[in-house]
PDB file of N, CA and C in Angstrom:
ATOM      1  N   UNK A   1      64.827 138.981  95.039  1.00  0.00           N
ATOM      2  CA  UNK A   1      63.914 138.743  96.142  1.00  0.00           C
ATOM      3  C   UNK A   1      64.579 138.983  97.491  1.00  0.00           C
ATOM      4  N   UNK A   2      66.179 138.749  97.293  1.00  0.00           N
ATOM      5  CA  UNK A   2      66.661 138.938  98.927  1.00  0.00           C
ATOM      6  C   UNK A   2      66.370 137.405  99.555  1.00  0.00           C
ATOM      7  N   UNK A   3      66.392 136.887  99.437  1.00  0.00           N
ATOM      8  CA  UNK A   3      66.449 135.555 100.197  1.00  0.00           C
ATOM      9  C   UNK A   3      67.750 134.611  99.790  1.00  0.00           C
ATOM     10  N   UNK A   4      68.078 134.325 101.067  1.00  0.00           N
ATOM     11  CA  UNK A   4      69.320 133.381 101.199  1.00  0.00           C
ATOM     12  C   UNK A   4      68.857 132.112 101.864  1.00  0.00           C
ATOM     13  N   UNK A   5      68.884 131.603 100.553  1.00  0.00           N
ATOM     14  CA  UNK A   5      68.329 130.043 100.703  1.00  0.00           C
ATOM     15  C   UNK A   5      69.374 129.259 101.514  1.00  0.00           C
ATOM     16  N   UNK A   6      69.165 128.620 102.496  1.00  0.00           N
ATOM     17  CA  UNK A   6      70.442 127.312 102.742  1.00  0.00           C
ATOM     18  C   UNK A   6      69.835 125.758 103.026  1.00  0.00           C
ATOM     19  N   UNK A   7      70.602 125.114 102.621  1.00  0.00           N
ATOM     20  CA  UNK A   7      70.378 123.695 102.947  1.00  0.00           C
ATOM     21  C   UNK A   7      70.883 123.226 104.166  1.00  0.00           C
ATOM     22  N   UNK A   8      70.034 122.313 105.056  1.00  0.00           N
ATOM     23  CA  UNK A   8      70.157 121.886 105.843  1.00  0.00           C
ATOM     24  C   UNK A   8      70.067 120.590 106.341  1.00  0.00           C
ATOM     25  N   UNK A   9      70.697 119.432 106.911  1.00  0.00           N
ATOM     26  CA  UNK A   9      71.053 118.230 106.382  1.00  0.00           C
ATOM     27  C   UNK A   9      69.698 117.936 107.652  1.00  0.00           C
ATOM     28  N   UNK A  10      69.134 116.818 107.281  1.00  0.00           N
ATOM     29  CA  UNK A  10      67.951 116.478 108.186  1.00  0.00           C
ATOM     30  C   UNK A  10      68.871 114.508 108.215  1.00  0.00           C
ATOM     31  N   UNK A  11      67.291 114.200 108.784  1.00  0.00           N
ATOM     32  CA  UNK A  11      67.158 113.063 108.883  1.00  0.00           C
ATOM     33  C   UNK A  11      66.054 111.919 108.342  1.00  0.00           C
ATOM     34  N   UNK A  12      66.136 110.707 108.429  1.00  0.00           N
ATOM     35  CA  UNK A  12      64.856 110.386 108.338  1.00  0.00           C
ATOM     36  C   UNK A  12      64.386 110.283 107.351  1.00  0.00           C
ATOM     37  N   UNK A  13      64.446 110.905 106.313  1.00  0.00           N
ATOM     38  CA  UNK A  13      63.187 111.928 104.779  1.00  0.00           C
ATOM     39  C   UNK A  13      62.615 112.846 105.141  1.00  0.00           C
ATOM     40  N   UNK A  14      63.096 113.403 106.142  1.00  0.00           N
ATOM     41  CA  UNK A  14      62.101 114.561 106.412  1.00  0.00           C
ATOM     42  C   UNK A  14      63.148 116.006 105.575  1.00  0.00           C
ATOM     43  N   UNK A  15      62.235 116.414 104.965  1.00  0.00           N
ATOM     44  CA  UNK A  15      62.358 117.781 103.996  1.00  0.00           C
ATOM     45  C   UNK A  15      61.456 118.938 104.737  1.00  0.00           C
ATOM     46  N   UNK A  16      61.785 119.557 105.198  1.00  0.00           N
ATOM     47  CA  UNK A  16      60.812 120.555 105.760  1.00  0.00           C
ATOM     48  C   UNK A  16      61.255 121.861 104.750  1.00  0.00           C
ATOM     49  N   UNK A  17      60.673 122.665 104.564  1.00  0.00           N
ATOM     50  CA  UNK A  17      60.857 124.407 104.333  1.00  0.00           C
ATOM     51  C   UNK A  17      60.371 125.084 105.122  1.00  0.00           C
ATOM     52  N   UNK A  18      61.143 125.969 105.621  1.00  0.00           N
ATOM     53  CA  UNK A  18      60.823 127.062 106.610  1.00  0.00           C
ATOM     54  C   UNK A  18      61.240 128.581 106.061  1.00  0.00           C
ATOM     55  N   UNK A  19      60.759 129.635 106.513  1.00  0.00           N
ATOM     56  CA  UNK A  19      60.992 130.912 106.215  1.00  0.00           C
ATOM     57  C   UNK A  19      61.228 131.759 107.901  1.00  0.00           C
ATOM     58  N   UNK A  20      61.877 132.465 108.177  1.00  0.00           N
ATOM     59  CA  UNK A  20      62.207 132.720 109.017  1.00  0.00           C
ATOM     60  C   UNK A  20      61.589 131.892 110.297  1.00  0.00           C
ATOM     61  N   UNK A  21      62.220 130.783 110.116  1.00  0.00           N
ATOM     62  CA  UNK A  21      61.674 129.436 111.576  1.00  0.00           C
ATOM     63  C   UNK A  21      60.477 129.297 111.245  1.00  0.00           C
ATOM     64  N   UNK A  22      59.370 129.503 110.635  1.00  0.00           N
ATOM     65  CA  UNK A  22      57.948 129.246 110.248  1.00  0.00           C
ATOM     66  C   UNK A  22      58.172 128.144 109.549  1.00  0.00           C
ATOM     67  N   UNK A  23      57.742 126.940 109.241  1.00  0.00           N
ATOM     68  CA  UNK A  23      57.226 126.200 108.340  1.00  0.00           C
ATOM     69  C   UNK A  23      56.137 126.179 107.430  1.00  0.00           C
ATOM     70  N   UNK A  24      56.861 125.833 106.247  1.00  0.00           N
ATOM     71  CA  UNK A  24      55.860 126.514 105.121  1.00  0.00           C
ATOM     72  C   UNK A  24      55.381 125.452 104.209  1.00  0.00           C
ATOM     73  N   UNK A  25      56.204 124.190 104.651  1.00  0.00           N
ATOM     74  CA  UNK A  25      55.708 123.008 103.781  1.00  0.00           C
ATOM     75  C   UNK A  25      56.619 121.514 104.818  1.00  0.00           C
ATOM     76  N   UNK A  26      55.901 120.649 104.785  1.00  0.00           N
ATOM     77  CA  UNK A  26      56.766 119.446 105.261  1.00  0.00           C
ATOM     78  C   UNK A  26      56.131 118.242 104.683  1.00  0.00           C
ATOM     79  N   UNK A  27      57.479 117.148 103.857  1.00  0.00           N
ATOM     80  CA  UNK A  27      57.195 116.304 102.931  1.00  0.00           C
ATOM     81  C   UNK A  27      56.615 115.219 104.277  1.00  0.00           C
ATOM     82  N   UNK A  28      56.706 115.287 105.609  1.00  0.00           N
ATOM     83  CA  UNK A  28      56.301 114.251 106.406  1.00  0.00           C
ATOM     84  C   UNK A  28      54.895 114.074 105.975  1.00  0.00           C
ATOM     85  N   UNK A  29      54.402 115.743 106.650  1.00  0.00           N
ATOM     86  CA  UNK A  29      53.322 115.790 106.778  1.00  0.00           C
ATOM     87  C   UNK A  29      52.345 115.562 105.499  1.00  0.00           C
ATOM     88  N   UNK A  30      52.706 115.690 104.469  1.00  0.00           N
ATOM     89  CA  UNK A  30      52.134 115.716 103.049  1.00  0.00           C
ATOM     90  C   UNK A  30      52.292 114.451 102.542  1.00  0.00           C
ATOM     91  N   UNK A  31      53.336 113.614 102.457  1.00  0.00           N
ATOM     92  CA  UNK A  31      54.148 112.658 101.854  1.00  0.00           C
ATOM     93  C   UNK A  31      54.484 112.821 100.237  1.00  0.00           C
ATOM     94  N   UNK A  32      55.574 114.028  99.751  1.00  0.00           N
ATOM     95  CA  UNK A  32      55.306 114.128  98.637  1.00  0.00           C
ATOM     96  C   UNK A  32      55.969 115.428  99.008  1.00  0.00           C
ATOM     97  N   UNK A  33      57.447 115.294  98.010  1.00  0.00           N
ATOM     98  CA  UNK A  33      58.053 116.934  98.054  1.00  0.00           C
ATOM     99  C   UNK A  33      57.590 118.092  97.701  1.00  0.00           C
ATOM    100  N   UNK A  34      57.298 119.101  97.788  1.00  0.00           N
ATOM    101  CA  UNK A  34      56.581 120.279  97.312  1.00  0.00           C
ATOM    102  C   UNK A  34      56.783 120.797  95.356  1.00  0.00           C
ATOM    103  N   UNK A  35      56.557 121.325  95.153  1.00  0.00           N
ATOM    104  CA  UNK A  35      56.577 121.812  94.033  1.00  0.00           C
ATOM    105  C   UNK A  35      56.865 123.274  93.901  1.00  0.00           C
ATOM    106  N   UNK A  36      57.808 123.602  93.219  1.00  0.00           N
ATOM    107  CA  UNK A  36      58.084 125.245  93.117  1.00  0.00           C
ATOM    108  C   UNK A  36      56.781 126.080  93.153  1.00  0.00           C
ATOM    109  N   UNK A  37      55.716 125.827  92.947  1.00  0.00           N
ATOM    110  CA  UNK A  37      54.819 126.953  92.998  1.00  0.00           C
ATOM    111  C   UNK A  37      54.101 126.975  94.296  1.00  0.00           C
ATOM    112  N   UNK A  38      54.270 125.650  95.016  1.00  0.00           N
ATOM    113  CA  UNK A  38      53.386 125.521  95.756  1.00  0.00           C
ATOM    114  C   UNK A  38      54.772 126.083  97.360  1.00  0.00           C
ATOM    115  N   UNK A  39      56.169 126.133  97.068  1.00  0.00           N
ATOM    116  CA  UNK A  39      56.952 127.343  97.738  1.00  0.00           C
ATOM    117  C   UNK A  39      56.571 128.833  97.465  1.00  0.00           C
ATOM    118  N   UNK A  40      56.913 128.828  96.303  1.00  0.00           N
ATOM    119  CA  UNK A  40      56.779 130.520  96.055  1.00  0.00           C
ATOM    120  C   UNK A  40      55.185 130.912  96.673  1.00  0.00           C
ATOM    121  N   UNK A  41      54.472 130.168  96.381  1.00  0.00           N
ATOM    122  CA  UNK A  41      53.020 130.916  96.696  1.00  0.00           C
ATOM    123  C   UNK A  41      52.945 131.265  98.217  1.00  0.00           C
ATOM    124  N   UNK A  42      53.794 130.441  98.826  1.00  0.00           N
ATOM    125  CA  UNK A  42      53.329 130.348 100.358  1.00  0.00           C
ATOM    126  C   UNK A  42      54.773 131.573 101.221  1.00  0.00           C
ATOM    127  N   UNK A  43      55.355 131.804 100.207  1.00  0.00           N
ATOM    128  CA  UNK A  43      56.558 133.250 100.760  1.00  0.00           C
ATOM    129  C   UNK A  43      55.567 134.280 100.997  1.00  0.00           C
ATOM    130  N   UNK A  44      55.989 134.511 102.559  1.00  0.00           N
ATOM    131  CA  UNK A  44      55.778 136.245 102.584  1.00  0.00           C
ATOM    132  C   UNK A  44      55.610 136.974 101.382  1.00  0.00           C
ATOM    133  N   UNK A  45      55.081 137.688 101.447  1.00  0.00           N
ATOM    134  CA  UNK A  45      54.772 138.695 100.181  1.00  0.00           C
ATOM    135  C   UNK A  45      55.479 139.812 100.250  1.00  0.00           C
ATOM    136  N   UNK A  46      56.515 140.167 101.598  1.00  0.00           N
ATOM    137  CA  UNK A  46      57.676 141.064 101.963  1.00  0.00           C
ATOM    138  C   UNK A  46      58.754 140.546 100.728  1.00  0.00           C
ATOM    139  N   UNK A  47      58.805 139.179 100.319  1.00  0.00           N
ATOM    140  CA  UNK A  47      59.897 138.417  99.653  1.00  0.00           C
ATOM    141  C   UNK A  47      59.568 138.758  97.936  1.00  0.00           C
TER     142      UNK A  47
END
């Protein structure tokens, strides 16, 4: 796919995913970590 995943230490509980600075999921906003499909579905389709 070409993507270089990195981890990034937060605060709080906050888990965000982002794709190039976009946010693509946040456990704040949801309350409830994402699920692998519900990442992959939301990648660029370049990825």
């Amino acid at each position: 796919m070409g993507l270089k995943p990195a981890l990034e230490k937060g605060g709080s509980g906050v888990f965000d995913v982002t794709v190039d600075g976009e946010l693509i999921f946040s456990k704040h906003a949801v309350g409830r970590f994402p699920t692998h499909d519900e990442v992959l579905d939301k990648l660029p389709r370049a990825y």
